[in-house]
C-alpha atoms as a PDB file:
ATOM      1  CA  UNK A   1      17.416  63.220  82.129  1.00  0.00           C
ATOM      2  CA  UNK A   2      17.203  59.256  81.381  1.00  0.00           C
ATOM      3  CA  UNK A   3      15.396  58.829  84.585  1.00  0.00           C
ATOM      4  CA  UNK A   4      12.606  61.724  83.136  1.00  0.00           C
ATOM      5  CA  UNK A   5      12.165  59.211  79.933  1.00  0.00           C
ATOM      6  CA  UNK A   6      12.729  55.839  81.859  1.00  0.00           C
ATOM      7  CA  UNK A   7       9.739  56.286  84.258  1.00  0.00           C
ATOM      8  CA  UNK A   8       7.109  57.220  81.569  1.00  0.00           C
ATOM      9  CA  UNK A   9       8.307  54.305  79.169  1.00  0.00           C
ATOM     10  CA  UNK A  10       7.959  51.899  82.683  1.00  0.00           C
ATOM     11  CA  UNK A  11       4.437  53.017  83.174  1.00  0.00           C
ATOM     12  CA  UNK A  12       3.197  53.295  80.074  1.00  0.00           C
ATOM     13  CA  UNK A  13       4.330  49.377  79.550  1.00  0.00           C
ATOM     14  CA  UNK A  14       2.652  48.579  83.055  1.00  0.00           C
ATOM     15  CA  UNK A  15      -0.301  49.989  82.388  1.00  0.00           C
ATOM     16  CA  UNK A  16      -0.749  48.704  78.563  1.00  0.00           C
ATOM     17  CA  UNK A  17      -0.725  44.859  79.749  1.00  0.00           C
ATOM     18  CA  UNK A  18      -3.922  43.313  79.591  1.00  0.00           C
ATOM     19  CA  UNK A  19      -5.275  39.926  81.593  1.00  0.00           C
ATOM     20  CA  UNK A  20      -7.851  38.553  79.372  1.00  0.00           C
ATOM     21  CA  UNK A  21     -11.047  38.571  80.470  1.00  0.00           C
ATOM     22  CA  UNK A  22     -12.634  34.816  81.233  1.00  0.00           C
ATOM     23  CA  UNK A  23     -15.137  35.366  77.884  1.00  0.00           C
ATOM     24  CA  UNK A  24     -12.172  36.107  75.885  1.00  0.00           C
ATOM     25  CA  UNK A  25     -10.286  33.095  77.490  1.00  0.00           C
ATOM     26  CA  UNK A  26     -13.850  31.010  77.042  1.00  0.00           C
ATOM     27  CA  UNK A  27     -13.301  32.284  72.824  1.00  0.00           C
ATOM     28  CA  UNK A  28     -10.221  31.240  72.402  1.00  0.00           C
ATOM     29  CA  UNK A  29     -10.423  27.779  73.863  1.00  0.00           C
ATOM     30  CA  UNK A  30     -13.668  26.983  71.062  1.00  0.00           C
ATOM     31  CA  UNK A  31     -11.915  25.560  68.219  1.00  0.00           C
ATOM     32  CA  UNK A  32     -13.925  24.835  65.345  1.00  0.00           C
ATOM     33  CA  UNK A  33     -13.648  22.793  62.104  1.00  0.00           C
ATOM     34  CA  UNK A  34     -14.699  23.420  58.903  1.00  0.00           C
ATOM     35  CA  UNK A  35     -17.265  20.194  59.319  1.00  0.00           C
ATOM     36  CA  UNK A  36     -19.002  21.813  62.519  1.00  0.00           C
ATOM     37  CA  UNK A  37     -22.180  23.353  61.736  1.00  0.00           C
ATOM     38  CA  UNK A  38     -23.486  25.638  64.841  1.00  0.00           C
ATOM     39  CA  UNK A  39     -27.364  26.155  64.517  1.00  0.00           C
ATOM     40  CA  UNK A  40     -29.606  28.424  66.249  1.00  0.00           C
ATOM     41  CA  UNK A  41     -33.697  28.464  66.525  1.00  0.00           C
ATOM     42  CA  UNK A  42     -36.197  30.864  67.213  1.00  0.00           C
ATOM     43  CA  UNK A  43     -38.637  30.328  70.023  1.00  0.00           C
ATOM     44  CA  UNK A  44     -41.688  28.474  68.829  1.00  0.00           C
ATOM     45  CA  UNK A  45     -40.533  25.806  67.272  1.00  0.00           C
ATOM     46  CA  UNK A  46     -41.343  22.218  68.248  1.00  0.00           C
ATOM     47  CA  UNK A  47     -39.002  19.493  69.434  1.00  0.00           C
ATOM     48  CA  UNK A  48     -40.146  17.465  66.864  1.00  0.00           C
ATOM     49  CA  UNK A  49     -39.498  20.774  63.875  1.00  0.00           C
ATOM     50  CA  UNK A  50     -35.939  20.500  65.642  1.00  0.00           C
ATOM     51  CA  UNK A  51     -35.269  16.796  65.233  1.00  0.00           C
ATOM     52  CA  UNK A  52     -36.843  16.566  61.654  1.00  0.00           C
ATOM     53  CA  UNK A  53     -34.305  19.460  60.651  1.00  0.00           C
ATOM     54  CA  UNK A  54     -31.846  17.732  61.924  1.00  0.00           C
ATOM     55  CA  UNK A  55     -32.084  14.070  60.385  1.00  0.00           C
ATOM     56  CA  UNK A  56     -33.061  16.239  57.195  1.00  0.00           C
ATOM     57  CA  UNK A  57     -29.407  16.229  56.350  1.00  0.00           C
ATOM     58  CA  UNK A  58     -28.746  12.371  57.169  1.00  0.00           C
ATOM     59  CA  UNK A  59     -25.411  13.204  58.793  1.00  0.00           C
ATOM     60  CA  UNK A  60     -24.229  12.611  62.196  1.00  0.00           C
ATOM     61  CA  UNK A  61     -24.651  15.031  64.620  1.00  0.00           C
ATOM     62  CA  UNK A  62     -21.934  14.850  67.696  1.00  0.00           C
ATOM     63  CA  UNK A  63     -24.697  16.678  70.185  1.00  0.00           C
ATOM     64  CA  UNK A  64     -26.632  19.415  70.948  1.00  0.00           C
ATOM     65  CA  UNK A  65     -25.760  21.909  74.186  1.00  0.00           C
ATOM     66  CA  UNK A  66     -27.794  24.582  75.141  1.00  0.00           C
ATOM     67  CA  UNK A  67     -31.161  23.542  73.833  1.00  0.00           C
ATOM     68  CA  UNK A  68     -34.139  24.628  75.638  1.00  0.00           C
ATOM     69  CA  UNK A  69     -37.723  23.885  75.592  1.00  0.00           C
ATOM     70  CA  UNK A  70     -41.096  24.953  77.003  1.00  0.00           C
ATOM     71  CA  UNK A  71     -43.919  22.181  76.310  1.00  0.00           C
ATOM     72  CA  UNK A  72     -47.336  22.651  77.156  1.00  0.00           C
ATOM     73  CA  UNK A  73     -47.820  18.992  78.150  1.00  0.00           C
ATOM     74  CA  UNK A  74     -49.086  18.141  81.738  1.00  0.00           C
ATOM     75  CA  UNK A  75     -46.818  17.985  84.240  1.00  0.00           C
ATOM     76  CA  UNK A  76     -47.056  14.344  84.451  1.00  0.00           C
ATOM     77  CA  UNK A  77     -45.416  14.393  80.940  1.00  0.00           C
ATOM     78  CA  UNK A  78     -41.942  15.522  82.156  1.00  0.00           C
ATOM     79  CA  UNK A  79     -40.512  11.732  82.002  1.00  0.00           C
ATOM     80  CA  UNK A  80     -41.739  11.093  78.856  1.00  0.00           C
ATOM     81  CA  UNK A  81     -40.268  13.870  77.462  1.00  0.00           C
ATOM     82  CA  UNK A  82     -36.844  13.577  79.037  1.00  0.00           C
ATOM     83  CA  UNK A  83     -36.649   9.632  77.827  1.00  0.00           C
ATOM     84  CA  UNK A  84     -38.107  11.152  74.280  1.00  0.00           C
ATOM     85  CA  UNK A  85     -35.335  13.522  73.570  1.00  0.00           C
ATOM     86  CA  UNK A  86     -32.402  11.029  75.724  1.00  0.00           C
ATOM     87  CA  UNK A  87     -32.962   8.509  73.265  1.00  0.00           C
ATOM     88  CA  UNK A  88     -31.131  10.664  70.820  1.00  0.00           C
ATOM     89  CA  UNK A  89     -27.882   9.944  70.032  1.00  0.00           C
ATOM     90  CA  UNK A  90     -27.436  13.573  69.630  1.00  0.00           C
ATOM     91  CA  UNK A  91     -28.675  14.986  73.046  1.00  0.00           C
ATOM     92  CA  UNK A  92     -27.256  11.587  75.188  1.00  0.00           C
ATOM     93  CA  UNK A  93     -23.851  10.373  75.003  1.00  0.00           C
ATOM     94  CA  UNK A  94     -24.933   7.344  77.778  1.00  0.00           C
ATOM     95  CA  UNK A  95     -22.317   9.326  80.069  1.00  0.00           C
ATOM     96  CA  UNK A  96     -21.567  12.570  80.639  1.00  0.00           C
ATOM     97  CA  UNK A  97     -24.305  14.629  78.898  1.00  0.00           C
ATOM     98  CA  UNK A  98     -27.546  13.789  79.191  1.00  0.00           C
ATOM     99  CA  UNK A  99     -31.658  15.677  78.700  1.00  0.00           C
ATOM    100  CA  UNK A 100     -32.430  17.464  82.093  1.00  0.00           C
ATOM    101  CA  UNK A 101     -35.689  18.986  82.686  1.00  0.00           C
ATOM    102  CA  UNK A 102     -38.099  20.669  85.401  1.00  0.00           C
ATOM    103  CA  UNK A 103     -41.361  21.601  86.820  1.00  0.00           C
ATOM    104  CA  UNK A 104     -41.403  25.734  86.832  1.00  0.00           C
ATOM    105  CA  UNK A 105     -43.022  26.845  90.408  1.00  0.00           C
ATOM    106  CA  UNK A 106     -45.558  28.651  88.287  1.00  0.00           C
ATOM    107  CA  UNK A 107     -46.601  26.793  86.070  1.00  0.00           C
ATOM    108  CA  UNK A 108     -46.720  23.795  87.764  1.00  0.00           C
END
């Protein structure tokens, strides 16, 4: 009769264990502070909208990850974006993180 409850009760605990998933292991490493202030933008506004946001609040902003942007400049313009937007304190830590950028096959 114990062996009729005991296998059950052994299953039931093997099957409720759960791995997290990488996203939930990806959440739990973010830690935030009550000083960091995440900000998102809608498409269409300018790199220079962006920045003049930003220094708005004359604080000091660590960086900025994720950002991207479509410019209608020439193709020829690519470096002087990239040295534009590295010479942000903000987007360049001299480093690790830096302003990439790229020609898209079709619009190129």
């Amino acid at each position: 009769m114990k062996i009729f409850w005991i296998m059950p009760l052994l299953i039931l605990v093997l099957f409720s264990c759960k791995k997290d998933s990488n996203d939930e292991l990806e959440k739990q490493e973010r830690e935030f502070v009550p000083t960091d202030v995440l900000v998102k933008t809608a498409a269409g506004y300018s790199i220079d909208k962006v920045f003049d946001f930003i220094n708005s609040f004359d604080h000091e902003v660590e960086n900025i990850e994720c950002g991207y942007y479509n410019s209608s400049l020439s193709p020829d313009s690519l470096q002087y974006v990239l040295d534009y937007l590295n010479a942000k304190p903000y987007t360049n830590d001299g480093n690790m993180w830096y302003v990439s950028g790229y020609l898209h096959y079709q619009t190129n």
